[in-house]
C-alpha atoms as a PDB file:
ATOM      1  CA  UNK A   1     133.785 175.547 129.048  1.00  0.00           C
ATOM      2  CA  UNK A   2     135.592 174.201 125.593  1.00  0.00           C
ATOM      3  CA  UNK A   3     138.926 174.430 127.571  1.00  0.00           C
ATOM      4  CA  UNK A   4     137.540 173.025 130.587  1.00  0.00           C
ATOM      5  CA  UNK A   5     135.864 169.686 128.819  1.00  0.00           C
ATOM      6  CA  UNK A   6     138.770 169.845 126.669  1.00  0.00           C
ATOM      7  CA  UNK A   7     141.213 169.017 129.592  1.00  0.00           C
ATOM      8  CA  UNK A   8     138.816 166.712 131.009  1.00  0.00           C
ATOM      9  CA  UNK A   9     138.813 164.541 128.239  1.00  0.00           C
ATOM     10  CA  UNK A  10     142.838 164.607 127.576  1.00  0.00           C
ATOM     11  CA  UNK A  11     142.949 163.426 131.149  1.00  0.00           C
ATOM     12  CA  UNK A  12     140.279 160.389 130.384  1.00  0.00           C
ATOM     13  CA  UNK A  13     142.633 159.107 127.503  1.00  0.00           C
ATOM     14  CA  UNK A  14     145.987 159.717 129.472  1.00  0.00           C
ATOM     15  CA  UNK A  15     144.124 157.495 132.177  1.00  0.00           C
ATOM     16  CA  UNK A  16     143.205 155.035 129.816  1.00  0.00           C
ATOM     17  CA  UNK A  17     146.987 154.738 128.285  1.00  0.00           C
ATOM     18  CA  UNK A  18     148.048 154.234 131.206  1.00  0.00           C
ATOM     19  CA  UNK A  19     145.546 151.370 132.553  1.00  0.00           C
ATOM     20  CA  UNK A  20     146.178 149.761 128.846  1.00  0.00           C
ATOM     21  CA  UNK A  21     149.599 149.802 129.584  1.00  0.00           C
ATOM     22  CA  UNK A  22     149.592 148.578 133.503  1.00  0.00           C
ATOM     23  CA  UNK A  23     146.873 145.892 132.169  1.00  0.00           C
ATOM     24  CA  UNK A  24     148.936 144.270 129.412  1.00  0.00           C
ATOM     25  CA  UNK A  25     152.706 144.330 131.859  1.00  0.00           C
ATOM     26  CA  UNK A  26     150.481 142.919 134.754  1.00  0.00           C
ATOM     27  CA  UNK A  27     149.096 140.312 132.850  1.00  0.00           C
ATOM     28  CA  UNK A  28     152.684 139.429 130.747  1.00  0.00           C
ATOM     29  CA  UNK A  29     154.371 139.043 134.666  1.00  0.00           C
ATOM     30  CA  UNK A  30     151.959 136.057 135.869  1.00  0.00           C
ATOM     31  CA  UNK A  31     153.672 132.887 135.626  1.00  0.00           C
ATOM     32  CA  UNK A  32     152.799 130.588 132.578  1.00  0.00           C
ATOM     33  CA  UNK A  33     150.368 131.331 129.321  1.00  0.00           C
ATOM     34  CA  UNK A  34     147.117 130.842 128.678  1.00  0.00           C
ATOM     35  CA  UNK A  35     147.220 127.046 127.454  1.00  0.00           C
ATOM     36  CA  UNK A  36     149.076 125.956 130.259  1.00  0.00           C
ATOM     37  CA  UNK A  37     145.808 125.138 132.463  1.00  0.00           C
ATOM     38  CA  UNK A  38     144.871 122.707 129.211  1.00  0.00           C
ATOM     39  CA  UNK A  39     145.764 118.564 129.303  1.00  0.00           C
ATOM     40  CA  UNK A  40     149.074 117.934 127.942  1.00  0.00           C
ATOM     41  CA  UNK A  41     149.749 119.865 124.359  1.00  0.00           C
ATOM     42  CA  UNK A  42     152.237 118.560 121.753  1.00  0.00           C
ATOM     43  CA  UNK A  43     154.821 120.995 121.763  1.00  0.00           C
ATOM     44  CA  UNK A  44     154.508 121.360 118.351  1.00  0.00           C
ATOM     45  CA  UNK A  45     150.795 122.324 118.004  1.00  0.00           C
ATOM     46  CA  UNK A  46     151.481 124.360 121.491  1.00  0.00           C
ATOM     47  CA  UNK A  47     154.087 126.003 119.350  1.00  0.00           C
ATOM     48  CA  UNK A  48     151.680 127.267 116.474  1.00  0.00           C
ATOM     49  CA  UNK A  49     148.758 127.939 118.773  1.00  0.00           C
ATOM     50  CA  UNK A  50     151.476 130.323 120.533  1.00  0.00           C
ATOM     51  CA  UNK A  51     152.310 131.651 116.955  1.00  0.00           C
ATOM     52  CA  UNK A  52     148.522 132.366 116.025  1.00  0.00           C
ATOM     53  CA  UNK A  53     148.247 134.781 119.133  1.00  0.00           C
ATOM     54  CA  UNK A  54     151.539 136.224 118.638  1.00  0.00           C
ATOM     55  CA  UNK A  55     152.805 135.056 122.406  1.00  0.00           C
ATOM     56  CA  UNK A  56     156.061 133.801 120.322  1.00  0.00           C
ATOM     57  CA  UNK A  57     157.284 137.319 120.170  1.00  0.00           C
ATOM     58  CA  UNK A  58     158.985 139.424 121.863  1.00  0.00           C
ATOM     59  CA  UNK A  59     157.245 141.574 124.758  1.00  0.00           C
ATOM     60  CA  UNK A  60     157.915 145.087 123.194  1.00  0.00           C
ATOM     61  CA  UNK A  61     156.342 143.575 119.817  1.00  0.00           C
ATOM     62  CA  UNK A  62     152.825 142.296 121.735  1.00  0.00           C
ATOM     63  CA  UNK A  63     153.237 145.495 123.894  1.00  0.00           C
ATOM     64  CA  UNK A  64     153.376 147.481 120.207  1.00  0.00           C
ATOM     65  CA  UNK A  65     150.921 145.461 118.411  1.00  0.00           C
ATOM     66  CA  UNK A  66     148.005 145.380 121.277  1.00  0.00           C
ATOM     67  CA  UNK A  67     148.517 149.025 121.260  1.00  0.00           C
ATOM     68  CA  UNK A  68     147.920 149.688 117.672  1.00  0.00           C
ATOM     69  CA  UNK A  69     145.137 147.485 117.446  1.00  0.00           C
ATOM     70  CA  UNK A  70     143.765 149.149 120.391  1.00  0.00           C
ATOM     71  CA  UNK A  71     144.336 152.971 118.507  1.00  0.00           C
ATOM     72  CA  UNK A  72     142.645 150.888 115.976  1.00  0.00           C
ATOM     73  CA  UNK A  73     139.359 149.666 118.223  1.00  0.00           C
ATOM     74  CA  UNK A  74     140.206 146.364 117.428  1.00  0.00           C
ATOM     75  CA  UNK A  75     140.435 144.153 121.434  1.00  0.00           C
ATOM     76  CA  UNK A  76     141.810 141.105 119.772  1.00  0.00           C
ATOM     77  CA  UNK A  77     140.563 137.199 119.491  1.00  0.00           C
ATOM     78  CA  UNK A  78     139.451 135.610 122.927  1.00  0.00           C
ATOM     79  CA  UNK A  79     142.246 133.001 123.835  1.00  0.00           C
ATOM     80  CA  UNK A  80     139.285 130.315 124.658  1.00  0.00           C
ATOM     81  CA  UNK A  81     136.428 131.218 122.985  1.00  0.00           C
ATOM     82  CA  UNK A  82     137.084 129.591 119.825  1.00  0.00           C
ATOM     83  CA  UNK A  83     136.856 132.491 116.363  1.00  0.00           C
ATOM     84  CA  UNK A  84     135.186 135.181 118.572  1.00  0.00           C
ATOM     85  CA  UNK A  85     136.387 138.125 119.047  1.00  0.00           C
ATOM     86  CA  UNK A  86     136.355 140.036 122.413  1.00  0.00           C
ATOM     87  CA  UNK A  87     134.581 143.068 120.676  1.00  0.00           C
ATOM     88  CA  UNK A  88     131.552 140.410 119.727  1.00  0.00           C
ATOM     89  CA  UNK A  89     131.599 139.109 123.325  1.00  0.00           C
ATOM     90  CA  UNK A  90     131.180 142.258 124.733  1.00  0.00           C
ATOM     91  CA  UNK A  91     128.539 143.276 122.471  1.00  0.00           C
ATOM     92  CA  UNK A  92     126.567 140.538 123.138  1.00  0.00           C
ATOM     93  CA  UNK A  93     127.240 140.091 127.251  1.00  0.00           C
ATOM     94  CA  UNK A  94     126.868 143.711 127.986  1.00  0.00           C
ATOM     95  CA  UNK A  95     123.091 144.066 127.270  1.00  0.00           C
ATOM     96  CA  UNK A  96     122.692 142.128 130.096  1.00  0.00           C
ATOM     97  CA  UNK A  97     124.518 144.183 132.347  1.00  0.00           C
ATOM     98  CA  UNK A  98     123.706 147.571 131.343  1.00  0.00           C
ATOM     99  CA  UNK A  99     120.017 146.998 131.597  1.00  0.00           C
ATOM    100  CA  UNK A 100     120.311 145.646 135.510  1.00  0.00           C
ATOM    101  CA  UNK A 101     123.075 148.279 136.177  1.00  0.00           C
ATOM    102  CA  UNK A 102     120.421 150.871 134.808  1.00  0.00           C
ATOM    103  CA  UNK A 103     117.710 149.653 137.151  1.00  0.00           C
ATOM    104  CA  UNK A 104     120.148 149.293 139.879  1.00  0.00           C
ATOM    105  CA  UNK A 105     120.971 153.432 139.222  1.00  0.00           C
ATOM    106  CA  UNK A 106     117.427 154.198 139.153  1.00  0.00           C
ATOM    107  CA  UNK A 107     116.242 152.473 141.775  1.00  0.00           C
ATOM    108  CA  UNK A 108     119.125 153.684 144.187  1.00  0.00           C
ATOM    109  CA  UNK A 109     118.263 157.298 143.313  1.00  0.00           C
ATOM    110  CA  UNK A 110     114.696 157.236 143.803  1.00  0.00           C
ATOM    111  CA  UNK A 111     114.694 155.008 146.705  1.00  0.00           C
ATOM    112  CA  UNK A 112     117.371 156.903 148.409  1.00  0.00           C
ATOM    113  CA  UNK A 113     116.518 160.337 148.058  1.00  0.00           C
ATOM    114  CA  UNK A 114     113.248 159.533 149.133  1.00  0.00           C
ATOM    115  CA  UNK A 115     114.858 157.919 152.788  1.00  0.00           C
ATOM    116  CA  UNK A 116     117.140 160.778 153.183  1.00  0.00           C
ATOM    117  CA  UNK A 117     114.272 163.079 152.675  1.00  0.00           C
ATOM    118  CA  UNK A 118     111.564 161.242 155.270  1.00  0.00           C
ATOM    119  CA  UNK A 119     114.608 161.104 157.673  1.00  0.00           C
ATOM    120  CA  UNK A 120     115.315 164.922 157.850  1.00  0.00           C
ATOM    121  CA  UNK A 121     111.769 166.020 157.663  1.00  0.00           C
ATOM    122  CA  UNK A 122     111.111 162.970 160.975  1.00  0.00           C
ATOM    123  CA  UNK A 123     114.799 164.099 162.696  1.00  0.00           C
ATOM    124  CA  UNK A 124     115.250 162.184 165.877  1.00  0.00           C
ATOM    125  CA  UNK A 125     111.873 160.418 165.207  1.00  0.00           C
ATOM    126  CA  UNK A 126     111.190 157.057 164.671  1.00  0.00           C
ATOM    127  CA  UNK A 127     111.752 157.397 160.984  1.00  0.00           C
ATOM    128  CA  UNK A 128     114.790 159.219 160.847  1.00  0.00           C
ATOM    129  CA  UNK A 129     116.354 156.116 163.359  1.00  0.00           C
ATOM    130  CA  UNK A 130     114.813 153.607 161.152  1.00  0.00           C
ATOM    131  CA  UNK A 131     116.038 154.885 158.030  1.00  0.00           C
ATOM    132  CA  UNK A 132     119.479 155.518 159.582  1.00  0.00           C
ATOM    133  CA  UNK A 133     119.402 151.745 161.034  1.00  0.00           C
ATOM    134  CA  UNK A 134     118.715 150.555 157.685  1.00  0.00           C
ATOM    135  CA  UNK A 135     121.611 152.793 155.865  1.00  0.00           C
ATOM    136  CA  UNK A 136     123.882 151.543 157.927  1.00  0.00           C
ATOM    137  CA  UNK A 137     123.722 147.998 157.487  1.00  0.00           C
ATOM    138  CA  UNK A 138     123.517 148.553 154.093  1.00  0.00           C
ATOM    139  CA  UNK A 139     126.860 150.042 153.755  1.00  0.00           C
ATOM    140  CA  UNK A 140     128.191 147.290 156.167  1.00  0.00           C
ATOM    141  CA  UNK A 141     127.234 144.143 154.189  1.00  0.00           C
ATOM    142  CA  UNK A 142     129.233 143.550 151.019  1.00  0.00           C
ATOM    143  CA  UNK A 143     126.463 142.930 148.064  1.00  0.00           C
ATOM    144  CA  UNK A 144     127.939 139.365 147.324  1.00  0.00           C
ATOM    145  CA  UNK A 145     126.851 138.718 151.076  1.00  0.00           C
ATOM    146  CA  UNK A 146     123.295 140.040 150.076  1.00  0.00           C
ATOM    147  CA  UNK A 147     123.052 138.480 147.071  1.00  0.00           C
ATOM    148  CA  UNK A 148     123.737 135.444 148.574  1.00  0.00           C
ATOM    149  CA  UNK A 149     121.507 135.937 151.830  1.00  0.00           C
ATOM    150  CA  UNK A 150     118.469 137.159 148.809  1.00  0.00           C
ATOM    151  CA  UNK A 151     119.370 134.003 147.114  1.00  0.00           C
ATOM    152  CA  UNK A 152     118.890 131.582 150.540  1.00  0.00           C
ATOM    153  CA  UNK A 153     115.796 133.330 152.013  1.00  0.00           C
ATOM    154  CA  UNK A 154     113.998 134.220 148.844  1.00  0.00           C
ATOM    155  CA  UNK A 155     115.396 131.747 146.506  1.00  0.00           C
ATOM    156  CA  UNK A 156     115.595 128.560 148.479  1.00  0.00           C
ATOM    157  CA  UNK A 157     113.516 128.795 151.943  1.00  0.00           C
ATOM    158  CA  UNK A 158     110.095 130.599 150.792  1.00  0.00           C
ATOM    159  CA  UNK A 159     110.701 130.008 146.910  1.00  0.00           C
ATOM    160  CA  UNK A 160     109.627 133.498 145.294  1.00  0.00           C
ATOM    161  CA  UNK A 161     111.800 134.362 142.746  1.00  0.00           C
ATOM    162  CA  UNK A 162     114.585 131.879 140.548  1.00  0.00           C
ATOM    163  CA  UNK A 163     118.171 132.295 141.368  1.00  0.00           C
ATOM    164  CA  UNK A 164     119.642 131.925 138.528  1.00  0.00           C
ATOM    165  CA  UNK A 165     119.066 133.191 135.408  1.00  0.00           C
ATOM    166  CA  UNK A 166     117.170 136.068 133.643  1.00  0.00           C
ATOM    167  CA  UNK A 167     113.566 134.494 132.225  1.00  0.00           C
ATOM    168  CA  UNK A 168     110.912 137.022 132.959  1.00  0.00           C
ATOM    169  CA  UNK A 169     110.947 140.599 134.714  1.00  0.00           C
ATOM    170  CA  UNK A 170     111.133 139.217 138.042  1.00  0.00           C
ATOM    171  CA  UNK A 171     114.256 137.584 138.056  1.00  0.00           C
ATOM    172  CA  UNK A 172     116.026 141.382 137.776  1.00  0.00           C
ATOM    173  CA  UNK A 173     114.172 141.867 141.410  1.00  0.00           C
ATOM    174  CA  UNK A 174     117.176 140.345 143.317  1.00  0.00           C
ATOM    175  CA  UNK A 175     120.052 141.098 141.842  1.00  0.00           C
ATOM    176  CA  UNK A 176     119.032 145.097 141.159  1.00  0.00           C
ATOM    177  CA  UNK A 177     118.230 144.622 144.976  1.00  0.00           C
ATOM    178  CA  UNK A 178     122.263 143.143 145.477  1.00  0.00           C
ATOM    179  CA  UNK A 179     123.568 146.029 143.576  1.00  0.00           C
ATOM    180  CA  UNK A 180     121.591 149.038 144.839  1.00  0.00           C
ATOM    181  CA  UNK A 181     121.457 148.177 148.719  1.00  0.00           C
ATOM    182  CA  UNK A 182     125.421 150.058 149.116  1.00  0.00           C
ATOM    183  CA  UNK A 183     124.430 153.235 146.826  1.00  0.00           C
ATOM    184  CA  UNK A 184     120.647 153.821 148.267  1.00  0.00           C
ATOM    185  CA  UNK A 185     122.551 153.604 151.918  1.00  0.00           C
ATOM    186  CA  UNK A 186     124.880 156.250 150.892  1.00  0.00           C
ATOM    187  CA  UNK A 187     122.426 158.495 149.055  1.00  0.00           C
ATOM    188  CA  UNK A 188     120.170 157.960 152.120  1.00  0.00           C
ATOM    189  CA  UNK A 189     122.592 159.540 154.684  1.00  0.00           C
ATOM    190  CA  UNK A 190     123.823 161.844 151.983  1.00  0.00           C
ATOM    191  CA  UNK A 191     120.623 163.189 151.392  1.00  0.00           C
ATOM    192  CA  UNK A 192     119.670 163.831 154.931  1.00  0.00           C
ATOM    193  CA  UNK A 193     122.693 165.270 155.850  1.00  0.00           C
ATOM    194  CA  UNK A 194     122.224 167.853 153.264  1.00  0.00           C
ATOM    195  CA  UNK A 195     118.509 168.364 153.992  1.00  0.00           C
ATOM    196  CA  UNK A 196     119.034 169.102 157.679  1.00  0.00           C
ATOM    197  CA  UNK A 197     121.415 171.703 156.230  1.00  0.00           C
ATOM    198  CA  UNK A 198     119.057 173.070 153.743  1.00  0.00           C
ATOM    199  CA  UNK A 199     116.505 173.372 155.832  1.00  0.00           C
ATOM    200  CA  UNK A 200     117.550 175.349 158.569  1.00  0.00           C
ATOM    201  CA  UNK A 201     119.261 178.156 156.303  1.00  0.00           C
ATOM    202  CA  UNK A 202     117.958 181.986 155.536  1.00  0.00           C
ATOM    203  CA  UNK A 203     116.223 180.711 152.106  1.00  0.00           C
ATOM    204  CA  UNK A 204     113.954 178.452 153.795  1.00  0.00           C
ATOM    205  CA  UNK A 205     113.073 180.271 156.810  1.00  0.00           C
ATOM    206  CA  UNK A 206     112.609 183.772 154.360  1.00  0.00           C
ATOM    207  CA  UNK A 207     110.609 180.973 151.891  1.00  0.00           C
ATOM    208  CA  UNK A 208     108.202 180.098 155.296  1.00  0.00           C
ATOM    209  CA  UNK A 209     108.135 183.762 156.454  1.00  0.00           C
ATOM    210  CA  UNK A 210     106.480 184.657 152.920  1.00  0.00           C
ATOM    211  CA  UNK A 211     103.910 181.536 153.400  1.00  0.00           C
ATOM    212  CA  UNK A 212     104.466 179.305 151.061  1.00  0.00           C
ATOM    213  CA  UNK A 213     102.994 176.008 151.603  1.00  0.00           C
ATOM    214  CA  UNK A 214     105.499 172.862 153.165  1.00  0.00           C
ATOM    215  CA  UNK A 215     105.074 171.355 149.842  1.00  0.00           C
ATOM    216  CA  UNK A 216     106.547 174.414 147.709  1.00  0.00           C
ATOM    217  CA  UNK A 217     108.999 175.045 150.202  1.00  0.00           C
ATOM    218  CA  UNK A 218     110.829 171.276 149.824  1.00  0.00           C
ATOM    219  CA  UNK A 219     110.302 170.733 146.465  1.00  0.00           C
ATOM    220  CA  UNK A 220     110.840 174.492 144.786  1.00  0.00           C
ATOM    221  CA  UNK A 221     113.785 175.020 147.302  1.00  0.00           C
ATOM    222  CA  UNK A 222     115.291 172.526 149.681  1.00  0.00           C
ATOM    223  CA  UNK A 223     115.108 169.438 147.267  1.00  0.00           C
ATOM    224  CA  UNK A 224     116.984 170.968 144.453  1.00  0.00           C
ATOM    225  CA  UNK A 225     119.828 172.490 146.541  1.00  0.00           C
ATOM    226  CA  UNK A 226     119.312 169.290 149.178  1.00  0.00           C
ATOM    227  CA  UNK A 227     120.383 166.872 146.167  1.00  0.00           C
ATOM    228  CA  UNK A 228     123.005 168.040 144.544  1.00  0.00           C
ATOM    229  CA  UNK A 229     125.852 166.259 146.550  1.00  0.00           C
ATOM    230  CA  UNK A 230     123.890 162.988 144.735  1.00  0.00           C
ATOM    231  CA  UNK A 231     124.857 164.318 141.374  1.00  0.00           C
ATOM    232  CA  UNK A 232     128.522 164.296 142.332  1.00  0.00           C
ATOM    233  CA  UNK A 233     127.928 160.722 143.551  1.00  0.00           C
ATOM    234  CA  UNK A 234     126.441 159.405 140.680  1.00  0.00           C
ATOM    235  CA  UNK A 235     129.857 158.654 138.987  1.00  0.00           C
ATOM    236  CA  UNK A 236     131.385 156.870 142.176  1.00  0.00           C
ATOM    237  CA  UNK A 237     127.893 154.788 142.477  1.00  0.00           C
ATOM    238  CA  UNK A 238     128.117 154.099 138.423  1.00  0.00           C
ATOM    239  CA  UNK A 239     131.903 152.377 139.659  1.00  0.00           C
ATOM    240  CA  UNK A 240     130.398 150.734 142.733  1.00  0.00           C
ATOM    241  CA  UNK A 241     127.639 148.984 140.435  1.00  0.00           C
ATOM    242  CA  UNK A 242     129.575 147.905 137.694  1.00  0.00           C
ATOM    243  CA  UNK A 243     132.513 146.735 139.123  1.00  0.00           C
ATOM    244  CA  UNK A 244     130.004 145.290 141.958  1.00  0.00           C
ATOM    245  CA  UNK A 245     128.274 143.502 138.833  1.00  0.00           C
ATOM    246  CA  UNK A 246     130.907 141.469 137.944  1.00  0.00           C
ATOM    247  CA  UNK A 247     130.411 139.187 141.372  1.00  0.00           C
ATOM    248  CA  UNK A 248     126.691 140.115 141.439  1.00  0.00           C
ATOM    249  CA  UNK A 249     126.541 138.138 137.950  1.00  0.00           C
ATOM    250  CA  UNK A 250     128.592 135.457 138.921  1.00  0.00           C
ATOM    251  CA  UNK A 251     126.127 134.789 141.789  1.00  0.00           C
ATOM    252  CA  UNK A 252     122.858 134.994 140.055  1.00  0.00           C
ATOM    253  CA  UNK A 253     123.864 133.250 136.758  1.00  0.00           C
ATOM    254  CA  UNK A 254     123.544 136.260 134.537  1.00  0.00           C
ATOM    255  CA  UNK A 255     124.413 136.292 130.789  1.00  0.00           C
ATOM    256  CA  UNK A 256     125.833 139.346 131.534  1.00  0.00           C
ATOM    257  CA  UNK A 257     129.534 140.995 130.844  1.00  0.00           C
ATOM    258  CA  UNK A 258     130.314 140.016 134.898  1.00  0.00           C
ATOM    259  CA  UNK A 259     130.473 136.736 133.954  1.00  0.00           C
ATOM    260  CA  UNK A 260     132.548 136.420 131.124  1.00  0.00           C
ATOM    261  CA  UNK A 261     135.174 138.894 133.615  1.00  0.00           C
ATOM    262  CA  UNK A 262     135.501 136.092 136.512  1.00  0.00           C
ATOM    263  CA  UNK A 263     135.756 133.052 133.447  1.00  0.00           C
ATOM    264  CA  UNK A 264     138.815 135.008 131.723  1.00  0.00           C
ATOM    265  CA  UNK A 265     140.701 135.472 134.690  1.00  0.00           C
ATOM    266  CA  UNK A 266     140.550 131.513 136.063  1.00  0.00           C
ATOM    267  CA  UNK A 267     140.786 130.677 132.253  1.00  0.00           C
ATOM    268  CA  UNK A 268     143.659 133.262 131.636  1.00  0.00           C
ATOM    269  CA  UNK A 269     141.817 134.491 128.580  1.00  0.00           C
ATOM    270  CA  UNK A 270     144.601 137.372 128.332  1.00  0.00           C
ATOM    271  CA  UNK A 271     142.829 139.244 125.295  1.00  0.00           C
ATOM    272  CA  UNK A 272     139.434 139.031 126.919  1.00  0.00           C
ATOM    273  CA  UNK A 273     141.014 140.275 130.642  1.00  0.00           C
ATOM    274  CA  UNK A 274     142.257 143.100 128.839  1.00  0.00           C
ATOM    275  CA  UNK A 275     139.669 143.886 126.350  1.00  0.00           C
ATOM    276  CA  UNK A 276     136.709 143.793 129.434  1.00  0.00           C
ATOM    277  CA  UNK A 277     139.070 145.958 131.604  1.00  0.00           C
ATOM    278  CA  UNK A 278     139.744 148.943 129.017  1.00  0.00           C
ATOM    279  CA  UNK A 279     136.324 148.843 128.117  1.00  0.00           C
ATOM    280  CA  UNK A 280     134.603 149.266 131.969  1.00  0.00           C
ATOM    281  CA  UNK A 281     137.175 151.645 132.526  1.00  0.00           C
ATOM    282  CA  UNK A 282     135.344 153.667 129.728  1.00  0.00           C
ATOM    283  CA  UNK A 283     132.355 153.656 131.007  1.00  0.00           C
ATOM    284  CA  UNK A 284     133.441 154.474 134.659  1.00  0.00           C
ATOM    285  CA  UNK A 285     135.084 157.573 133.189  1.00  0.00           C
ATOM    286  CA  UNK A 286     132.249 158.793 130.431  1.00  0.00           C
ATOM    287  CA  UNK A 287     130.187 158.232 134.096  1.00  0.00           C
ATOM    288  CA  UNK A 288     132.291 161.032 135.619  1.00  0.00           C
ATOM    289  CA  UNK A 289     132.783 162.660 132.854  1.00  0.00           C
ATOM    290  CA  UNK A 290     128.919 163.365 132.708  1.00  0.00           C
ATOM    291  CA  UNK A 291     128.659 163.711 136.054  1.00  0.00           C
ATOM    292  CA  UNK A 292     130.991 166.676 135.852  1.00  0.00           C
ATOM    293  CA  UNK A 293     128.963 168.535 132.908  1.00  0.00           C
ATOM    294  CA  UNK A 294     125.701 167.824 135.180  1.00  0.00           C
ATOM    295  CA  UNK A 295     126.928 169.105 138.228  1.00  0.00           C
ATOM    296  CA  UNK A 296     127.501 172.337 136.605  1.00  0.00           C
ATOM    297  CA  UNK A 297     124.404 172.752 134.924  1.00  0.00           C
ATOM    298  CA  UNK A 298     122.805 171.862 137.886  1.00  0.00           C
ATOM    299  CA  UNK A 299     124.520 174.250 140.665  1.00  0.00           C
ATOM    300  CA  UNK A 300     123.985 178.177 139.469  1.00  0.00           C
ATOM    301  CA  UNK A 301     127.105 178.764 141.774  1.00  0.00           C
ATOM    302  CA  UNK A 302     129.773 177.094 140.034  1.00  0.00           C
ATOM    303  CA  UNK A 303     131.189 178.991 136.989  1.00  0.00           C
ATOM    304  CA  UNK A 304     134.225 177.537 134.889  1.00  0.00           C
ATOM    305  CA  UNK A 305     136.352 180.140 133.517  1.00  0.00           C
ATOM    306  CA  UNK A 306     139.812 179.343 131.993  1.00  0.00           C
ATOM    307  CA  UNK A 307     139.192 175.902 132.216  1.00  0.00           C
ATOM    308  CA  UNK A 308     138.683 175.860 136.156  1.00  0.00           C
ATOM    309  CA  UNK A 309     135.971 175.264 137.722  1.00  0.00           C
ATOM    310  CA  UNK A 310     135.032 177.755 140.330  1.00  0.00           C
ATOM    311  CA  UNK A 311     132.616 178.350 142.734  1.00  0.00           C
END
């Protein structure tokens, strides 16, 4: 297990070196700087505001210096937010986000096991078709398109909830609804999938033959064996809703991370672009990281041994 997490972890900070890397040379190759958006600069002040952020050197000193700072935790000074550093903006912004990208998880779980399980139990009844119907036009519609349909209908025509902003426990209602309509689609047809599987194997018919009760029978045996293709989702739905966030924000008005994201780029905030970047790609990879542990706690039939996982 040592060897196997061991590896796992080399490969998260080999991934990150390398999206550091790509980050800062992508960034270096678009045309201009940072200040040259702003109203005519003297060339002289230009020339020390240049200085202060080091852009006067030469690429392979930035490229050295961002990555020692980096080694050293330290993401730099935003380029517009006057004396704040990107660490503080982060810290402050990503409350925000992390609690609706929580609620957006939890919700998506719940909400989608529970479809995918009505749906095989009702197969080829109106249920199963409804829930089906619904799964797939949730996986159609992009969540900006929903968040902006939530926003029109609920927001504007028949005036339920605010639109933008975050002033009372209501105003989480549509965007958690924007972020978790993709992953509780996927779950859904996941979960049924599996279920129809589940429930027509020898366990379950041996389970019935001994007379335990419907109840027992899906929740002792199919549930737990019917959901574990959800636990090796729940890193690629952790990307979907962040990196879905960062529009989702943008739409709703958040004071979350998402926002700051979409202002850097138009304001060519190069610190903050990189800083934001590095530090979602963390958390997409500590998702799948845990995901992996979780999986193998969870399934009795996979065994790691010499640092390969085996099943």
């Amino acid at each position: 297990m040592a060897r196997y997490l061991g590896g796992k972890l080399f490969n998260i900070i080999i991934s990150l070196l390398v999206l550091a890397t790509a980050t800062f040379f992508l960034m270096k190759a678009v045309p201009g700087d940072p200040f040259t958006q702003e109203k005519a600069i003297p060339p002289e002040i230009k020339a020390n505001i240049m200085a202060h952020y080091g852009l006067d050197k030469p690429l392979g000193t930035q490229y050295l210096v961002y990555m020692k700072n980096l080694f050293q935790l330290d993401l730099g000074e935003s380029m517009k937010s006057q004396n704040r550093s990107v660490t503080t903006i982060i810290k402050e912004s990503f409350a925000t986000s992390a609690k609706v990208g929580a609620i957006a998880i939890i919700v998506s779980v719940i909400v989608g096991i529970y479809l995918g399980m009505m749906a095989a139990l009702r197969h080829k009844k109106l249920i199963d078709n409804a829930a089906m119907f619904i799964a797939v036009i949730g996986i159609s519609i992009p969540n900006f398109v929903i968040g902006a349909l939530l926003q029109y209908f609920l927001g504007v025509k028949f005036p339920i909830f605010t639109v933008q902003g975050l002033e009372g426990p209501l105003d989480y209602v549509l965007p958690t609804i924007a972020l978790s309509t993709l992953p509780i689609a996927f779950i859904a047809r996941l979960t049924r999938s599996t279920m129809l599987e589940v429930l027509t194997s020898d366990y379950i018919r041996t389970a019935k033959a001994k007379g335990l009760s419907p109840h027992a029978i899906l929740w002792q045996h199919g549930l737990r064996n019917g959901i574990l293709p959800v636990v090796t989702y729940l890193g690629p739905m952790t990307a979907n809703i962040i990196t879905g966030s960062v529009v989702v924000e943008r739409i709703f008005g958040l004071p979350g991370l998402g926002g700051h994201f979409v202002e850097s780029i138009s304001n060519r905030d190069y610190t903050l672009i990189m800083g934001i970047t590095i530090f979602y790609a963390v958390i997409l990879m500590a998702a799948r990281f845990i995901t992996d542990i979780v999986y193998i706690f969870v399934d009795p039939r996979i065994k790691v041994s010499g640092g390969v996982v085996k099943k």
